[in-house]
C-alpha atoms as a PDB file:
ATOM      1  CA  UNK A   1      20.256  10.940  -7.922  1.00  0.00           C
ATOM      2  CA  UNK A   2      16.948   9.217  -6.245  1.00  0.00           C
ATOM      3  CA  UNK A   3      13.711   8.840  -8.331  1.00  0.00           C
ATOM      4  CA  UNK A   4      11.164  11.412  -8.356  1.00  0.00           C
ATOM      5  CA  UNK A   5       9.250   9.357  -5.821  1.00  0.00           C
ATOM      6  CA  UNK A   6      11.786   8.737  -3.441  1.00  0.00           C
ATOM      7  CA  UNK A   7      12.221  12.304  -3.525  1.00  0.00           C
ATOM      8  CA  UNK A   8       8.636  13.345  -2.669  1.00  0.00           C
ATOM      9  CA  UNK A   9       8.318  10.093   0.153  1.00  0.00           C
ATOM     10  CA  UNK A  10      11.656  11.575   1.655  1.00  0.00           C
ATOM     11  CA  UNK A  11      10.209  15.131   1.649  1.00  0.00           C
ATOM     12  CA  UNK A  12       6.555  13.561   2.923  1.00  0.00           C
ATOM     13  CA  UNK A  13       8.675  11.664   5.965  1.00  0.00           C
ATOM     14  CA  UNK A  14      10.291  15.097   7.259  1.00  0.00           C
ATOM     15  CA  UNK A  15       7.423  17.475   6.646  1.00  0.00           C
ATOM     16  CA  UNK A  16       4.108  15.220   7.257  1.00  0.00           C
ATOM     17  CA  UNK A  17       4.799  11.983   8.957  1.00  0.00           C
ATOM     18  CA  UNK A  18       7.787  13.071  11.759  1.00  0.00           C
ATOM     19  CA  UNK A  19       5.603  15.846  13.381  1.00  0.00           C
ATOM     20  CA  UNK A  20       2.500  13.758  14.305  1.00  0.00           C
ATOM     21  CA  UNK A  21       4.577  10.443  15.033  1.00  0.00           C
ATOM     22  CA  UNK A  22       6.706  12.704  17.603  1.00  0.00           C
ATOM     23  CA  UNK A  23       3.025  13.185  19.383  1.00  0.00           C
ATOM     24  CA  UNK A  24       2.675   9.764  19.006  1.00  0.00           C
ATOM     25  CA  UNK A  25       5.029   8.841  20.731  1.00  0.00           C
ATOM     26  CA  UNK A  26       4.583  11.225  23.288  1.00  0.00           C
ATOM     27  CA  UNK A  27       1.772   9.463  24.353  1.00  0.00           C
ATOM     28  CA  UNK A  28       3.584   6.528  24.492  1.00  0.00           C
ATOM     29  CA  UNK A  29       1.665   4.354  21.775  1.00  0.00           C
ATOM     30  CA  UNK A  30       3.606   1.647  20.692  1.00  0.00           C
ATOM     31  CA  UNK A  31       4.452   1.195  16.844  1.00  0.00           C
ATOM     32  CA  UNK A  32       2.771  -2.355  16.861  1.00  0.00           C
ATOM     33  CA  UNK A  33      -0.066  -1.195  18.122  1.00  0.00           C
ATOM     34  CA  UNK A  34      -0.869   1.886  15.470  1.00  0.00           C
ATOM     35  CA  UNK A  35       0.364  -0.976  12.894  1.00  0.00           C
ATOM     36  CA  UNK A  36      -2.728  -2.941  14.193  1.00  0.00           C
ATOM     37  CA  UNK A  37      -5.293   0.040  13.899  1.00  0.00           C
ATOM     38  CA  UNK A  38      -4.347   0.703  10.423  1.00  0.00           C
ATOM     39  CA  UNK A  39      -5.641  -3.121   9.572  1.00  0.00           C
ATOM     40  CA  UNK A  40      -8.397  -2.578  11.610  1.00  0.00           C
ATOM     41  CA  UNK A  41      -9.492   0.559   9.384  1.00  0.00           C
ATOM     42  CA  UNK A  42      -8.245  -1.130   5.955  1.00  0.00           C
ATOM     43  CA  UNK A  43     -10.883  -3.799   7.064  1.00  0.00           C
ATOM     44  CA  UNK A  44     -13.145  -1.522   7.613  1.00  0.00           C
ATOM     45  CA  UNK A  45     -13.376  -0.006   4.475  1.00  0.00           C
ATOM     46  CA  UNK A  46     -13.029  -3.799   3.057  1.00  0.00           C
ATOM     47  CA  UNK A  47     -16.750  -3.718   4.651  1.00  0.00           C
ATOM     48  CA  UNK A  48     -18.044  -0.445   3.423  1.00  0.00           C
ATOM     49  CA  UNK A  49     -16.774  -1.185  -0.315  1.00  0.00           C
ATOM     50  CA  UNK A  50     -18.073  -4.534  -0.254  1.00  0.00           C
ATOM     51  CA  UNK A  51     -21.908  -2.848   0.564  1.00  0.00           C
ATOM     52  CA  UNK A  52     -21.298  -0.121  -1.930  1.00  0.00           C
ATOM     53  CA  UNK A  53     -20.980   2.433   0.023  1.00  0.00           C
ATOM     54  CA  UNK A  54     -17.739   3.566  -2.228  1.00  0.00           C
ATOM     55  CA  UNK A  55     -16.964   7.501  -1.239  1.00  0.00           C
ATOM     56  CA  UNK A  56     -17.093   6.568   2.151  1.00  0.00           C
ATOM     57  CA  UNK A  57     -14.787   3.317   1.897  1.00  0.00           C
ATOM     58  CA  UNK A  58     -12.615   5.153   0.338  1.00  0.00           C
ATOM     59  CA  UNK A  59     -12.198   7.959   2.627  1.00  0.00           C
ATOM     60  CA  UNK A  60     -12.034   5.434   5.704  1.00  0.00           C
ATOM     61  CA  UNK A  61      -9.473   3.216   3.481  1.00  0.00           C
ATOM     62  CA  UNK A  62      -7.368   6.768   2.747  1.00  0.00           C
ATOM     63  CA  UNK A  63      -7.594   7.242   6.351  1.00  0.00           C
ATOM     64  CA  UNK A  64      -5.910   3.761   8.126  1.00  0.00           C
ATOM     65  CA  UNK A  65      -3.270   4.453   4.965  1.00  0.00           C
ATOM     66  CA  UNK A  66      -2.543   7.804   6.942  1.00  0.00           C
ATOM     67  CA  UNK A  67      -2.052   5.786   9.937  1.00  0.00           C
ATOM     68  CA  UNK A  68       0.250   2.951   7.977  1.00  0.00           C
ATOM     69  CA  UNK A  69       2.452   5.798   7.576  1.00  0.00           C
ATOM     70  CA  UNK A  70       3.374   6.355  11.667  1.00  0.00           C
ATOM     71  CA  UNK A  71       4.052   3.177  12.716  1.00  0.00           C
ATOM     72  CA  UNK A  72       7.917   3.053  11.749  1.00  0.00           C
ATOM     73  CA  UNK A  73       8.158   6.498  12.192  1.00  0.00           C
ATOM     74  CA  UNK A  74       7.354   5.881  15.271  1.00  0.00           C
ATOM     75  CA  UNK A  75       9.498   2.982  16.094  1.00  0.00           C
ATOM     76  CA  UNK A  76      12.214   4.543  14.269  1.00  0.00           C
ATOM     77  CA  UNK A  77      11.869   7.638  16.251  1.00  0.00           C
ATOM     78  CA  UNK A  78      11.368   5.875  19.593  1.00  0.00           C
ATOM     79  CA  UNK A  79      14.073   3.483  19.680  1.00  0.00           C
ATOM     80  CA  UNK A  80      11.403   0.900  18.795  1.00  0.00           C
ATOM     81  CA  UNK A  81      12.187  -0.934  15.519  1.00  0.00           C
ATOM     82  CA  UNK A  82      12.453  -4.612  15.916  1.00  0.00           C
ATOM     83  CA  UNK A  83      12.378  -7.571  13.252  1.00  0.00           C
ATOM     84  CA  UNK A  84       8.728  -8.664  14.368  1.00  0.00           C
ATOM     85  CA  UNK A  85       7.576  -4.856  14.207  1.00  0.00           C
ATOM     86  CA  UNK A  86       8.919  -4.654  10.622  1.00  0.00           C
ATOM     87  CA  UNK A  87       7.422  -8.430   9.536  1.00  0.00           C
ATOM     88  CA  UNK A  88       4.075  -7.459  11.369  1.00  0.00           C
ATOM     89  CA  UNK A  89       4.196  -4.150   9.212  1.00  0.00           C
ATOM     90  CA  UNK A  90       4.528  -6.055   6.070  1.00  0.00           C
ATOM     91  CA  UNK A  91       2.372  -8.675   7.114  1.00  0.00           C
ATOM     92  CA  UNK A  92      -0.295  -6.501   7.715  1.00  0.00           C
ATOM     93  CA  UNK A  93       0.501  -4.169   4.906  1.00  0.00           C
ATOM     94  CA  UNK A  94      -0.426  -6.447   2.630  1.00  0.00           C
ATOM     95  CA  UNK A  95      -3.547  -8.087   4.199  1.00  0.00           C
ATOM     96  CA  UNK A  96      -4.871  -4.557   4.486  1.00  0.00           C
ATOM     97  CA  UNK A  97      -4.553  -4.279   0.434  1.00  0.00           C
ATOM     98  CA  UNK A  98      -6.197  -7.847   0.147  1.00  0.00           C
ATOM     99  CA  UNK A  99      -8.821  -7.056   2.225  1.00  0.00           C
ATOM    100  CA  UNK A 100      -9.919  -3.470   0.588  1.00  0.00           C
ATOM    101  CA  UNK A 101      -9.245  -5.310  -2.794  1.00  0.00           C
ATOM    102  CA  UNK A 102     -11.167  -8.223  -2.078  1.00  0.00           C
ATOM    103  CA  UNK A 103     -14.445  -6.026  -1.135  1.00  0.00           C
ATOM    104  CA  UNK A 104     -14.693  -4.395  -4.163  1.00  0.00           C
ATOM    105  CA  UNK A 105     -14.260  -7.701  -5.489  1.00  0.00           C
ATOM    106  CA  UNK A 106     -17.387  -8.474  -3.432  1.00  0.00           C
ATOM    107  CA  UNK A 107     -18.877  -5.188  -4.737  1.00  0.00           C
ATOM    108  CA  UNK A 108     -18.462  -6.175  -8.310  1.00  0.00           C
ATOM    109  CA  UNK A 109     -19.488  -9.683  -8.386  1.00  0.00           C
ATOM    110  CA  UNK A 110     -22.557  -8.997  -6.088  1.00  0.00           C
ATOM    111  CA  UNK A 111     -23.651  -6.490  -8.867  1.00  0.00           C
ATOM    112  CA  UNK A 112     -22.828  -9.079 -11.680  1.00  0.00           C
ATOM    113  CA  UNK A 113     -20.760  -6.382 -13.073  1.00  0.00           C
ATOM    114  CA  UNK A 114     -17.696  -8.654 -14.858  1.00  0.00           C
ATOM    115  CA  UNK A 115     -15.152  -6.091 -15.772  1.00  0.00           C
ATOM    116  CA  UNK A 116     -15.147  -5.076 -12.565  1.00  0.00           C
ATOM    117  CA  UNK A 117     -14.524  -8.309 -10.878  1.00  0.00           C
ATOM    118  CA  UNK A 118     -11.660  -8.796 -13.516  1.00  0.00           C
ATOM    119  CA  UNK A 119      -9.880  -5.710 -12.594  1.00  0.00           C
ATOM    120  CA  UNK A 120     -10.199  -5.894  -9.317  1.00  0.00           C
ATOM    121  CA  UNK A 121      -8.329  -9.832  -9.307  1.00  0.00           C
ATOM    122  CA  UNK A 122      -6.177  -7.997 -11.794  1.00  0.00           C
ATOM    123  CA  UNK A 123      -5.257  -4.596  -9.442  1.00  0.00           C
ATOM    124  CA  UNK A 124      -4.767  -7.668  -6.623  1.00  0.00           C
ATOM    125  CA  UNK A 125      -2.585  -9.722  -8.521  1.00  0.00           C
ATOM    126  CA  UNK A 126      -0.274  -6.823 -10.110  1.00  0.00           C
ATOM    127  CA  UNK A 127      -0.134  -5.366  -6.064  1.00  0.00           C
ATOM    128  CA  UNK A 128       0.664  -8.636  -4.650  1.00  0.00           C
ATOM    129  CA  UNK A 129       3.560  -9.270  -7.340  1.00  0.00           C
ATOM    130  CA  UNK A 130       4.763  -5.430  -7.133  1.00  0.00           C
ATOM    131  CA  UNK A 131       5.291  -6.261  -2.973  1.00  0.00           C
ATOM    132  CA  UNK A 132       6.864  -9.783  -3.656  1.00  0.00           C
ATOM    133  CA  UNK A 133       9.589  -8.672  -6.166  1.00  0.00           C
ATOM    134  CA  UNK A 134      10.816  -5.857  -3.765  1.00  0.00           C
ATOM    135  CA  UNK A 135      10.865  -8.479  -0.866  1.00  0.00           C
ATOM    136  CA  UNK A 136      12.500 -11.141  -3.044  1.00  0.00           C
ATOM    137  CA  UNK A 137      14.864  -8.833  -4.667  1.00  0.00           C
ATOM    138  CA  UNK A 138      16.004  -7.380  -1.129  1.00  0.00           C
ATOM    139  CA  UNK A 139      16.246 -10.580  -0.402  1.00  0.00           C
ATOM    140  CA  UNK A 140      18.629 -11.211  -2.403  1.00  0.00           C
ATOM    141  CA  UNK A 141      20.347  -8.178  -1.810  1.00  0.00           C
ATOM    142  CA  UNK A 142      19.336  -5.541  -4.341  1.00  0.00           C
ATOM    143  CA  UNK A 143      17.580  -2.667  -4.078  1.00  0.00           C
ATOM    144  CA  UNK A 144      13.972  -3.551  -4.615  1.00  0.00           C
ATOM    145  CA  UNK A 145      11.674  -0.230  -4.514  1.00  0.00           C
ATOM    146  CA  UNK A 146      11.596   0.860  -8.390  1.00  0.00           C
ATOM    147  CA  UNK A 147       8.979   1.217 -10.838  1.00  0.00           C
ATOM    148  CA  UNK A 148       5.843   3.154 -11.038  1.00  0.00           C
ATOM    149  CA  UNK A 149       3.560   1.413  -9.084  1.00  0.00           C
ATOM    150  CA  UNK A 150       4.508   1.365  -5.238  1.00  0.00           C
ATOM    151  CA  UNK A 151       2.373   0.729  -2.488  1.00  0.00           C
ATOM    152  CA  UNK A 152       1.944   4.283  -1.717  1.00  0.00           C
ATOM    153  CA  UNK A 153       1.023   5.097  -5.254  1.00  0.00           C
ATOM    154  CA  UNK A 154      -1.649   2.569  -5.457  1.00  0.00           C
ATOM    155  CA  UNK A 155      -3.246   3.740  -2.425  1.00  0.00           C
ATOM    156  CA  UNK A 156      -3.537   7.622  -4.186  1.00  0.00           C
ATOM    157  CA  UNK A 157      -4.923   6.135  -7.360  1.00  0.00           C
ATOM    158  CA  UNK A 158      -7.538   3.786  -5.481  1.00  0.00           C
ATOM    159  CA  UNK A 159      -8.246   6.670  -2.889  1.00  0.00           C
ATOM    160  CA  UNK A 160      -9.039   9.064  -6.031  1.00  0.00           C
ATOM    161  CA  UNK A 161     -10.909   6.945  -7.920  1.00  0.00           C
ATOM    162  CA  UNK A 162     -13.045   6.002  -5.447  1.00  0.00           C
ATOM    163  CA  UNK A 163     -13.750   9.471  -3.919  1.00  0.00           C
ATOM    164  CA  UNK A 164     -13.998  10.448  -7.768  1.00  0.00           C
ATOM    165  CA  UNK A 165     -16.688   7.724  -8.382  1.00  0.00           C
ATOM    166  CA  UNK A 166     -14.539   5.922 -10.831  1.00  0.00           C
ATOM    167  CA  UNK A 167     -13.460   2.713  -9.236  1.00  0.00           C
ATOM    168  CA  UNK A 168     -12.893   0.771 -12.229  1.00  0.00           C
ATOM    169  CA  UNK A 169     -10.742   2.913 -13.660  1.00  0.00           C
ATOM    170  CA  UNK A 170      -8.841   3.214 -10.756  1.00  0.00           C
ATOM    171  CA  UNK A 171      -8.472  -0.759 -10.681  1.00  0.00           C
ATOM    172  CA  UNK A 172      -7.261  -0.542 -14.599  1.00  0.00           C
ATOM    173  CA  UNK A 173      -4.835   1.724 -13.953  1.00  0.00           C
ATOM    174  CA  UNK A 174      -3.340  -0.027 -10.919  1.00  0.00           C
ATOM    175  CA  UNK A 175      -3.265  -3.625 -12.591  1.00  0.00           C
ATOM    176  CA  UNK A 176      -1.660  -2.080 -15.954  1.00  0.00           C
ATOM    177  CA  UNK A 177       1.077  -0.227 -14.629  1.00  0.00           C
ATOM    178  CA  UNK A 178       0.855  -2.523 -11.610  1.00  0.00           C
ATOM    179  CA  UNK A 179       1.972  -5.204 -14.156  1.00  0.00           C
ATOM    180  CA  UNK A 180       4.676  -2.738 -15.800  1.00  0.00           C
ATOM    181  CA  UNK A 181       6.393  -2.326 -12.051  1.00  0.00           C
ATOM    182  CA  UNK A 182       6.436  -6.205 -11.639  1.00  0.00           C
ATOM    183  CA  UNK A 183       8.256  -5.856 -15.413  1.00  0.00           C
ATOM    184  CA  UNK A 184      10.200  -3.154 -14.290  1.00  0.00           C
ATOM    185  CA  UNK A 185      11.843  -4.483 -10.810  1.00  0.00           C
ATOM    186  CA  UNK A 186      12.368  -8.216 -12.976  1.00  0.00           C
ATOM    187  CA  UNK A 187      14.329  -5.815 -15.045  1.00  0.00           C
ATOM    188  CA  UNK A 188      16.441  -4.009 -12.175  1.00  0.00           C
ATOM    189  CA  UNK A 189      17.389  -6.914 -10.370  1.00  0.00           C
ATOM    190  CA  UNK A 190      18.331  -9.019 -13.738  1.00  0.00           C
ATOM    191  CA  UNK A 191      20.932  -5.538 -14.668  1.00  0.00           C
ATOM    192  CA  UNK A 192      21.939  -5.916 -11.105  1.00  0.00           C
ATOM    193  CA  UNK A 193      23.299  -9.485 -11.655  1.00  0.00           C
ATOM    194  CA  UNK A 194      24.825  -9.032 -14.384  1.00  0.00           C
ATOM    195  CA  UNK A 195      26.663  -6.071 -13.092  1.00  0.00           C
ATOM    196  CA  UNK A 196      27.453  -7.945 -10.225  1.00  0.00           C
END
C-alpha cells in the first residue's frame, strides 16, 4: 500500500495536472521550455522576497510551482521525456528552491533579524539534503521518495506561511522535519541493504 502522499500526488496527477498539460501540449510547448518558465518565476519571487514584499512572493513563488508540475506531464504525455529533460528538471528544481530560499535569506539579514537568517540556511540545508538522499539512494537503486518532507510539501508549507504572514515559522517547520526526512530516507535505504 503507497503512503498517504503518494496517494494524494497520484490523485493530483490524474485530476489537476493531466487536463491542463493535454492543452499544453496542444499548443505544442515543449516540456523544456515550461521547465524554464517555472525558474524564471521561482526567481522572480527570489526578487520580491528579498525586497519584502512577502504575500506577493509567495503567491508568484506558488505560482511557477504550479507550472513545475506540467513539464513531465507534458513530456510524458507527448512522447517527450528524454534524460536531459529529466536532469534539466532537477537541475532547475533545485536552483528554483535556492533561489526563493536564498531571498528570504536576503530578507532576513537585510533586516538584521538573526533567527530568521538561521532558519532560512537551516530550511536550505534540510531541502538540499531531503533532494540529495532521494537522488543518491535511486542511485543506488532504492526507492528514494519517503519521509515527510518532499519537495512538494515544502512548497505548501512555504506558500502558506508566507501568504499567512508567518515566514519564520514556515522556515522552522521545513528545516525540522526537513531534517527528520533526511533521517528518515538514511533509515530506508540502510533497511534496504540489509534486506538486500
Amino acid at each position: 500500500m503507497r503512503a498517504p502522499r503518494l496517494q494524494v500526488r497520484a490523485w493530483a496527477a490524474r485530476f489537476v495536472v493531466e487536463p491542463p498539460a493535454r492543452l499544453l501540449l496542444a499548443l505544442h510547448i515543449h516540456p523544456n521550455a515550461i521547465t524554464a518558465a517555472g525558474f524564471a518565476v521561482a526567481a522572480a519571487a527570489a526578487y520580491l522576497l528579498a525586497e519584502g514584499r512577502l504575500w506577493q512572493g509567495g503567491i508568484v513563488m506558488l505560482a511557477g510551482a504550479a507550472l513545475d508540475m506540467y513539464d513531465g506531464a507534458v513530456a510524458r504525455l507527448g512522447g517527450k521525456e528524454s534524460t536531459f529533460g529529466a536532469m534539466l528538471d532537477s537541475v532547475l528544481d533545485r536552483l528554483g528552491e535556492i533561489a526563493v530560499l536564498f531571498g528570504l535569506l536576503i530578507y532576513y539579514v537585510r533586516g538584521a533579524d538573526d533567527v530568521g537568517a538561521y532558519l532560512a540556511f537551516g530550511a536550505l540545508a534540510a531541502s538540499l539534503m531531503v533532494s540529495y538522499l532521494r537522488a543518491r539512494s535511486e542511485g543506488l537503486g532504492v526507492p528514494g521518495d519517503v519521509g515527510l518532507m518532499g519537495r512538494p510539501e515544502r512548497i505548501v508549507v512555504l506558500g502558506a506561511g508566507l501568504l499567512l504572514g508567518y515566514p519564520a515559522w514556515a522556515l522552522g517547520i521545513i528545516a525540522a522535519l526537513g531534517s527528520l526526512t533526511v533521517v528518515q530516507r538514511a533509515v530506508h535505504v540502510w533497511r534496504a541493504g540489509r534486506r538486500a
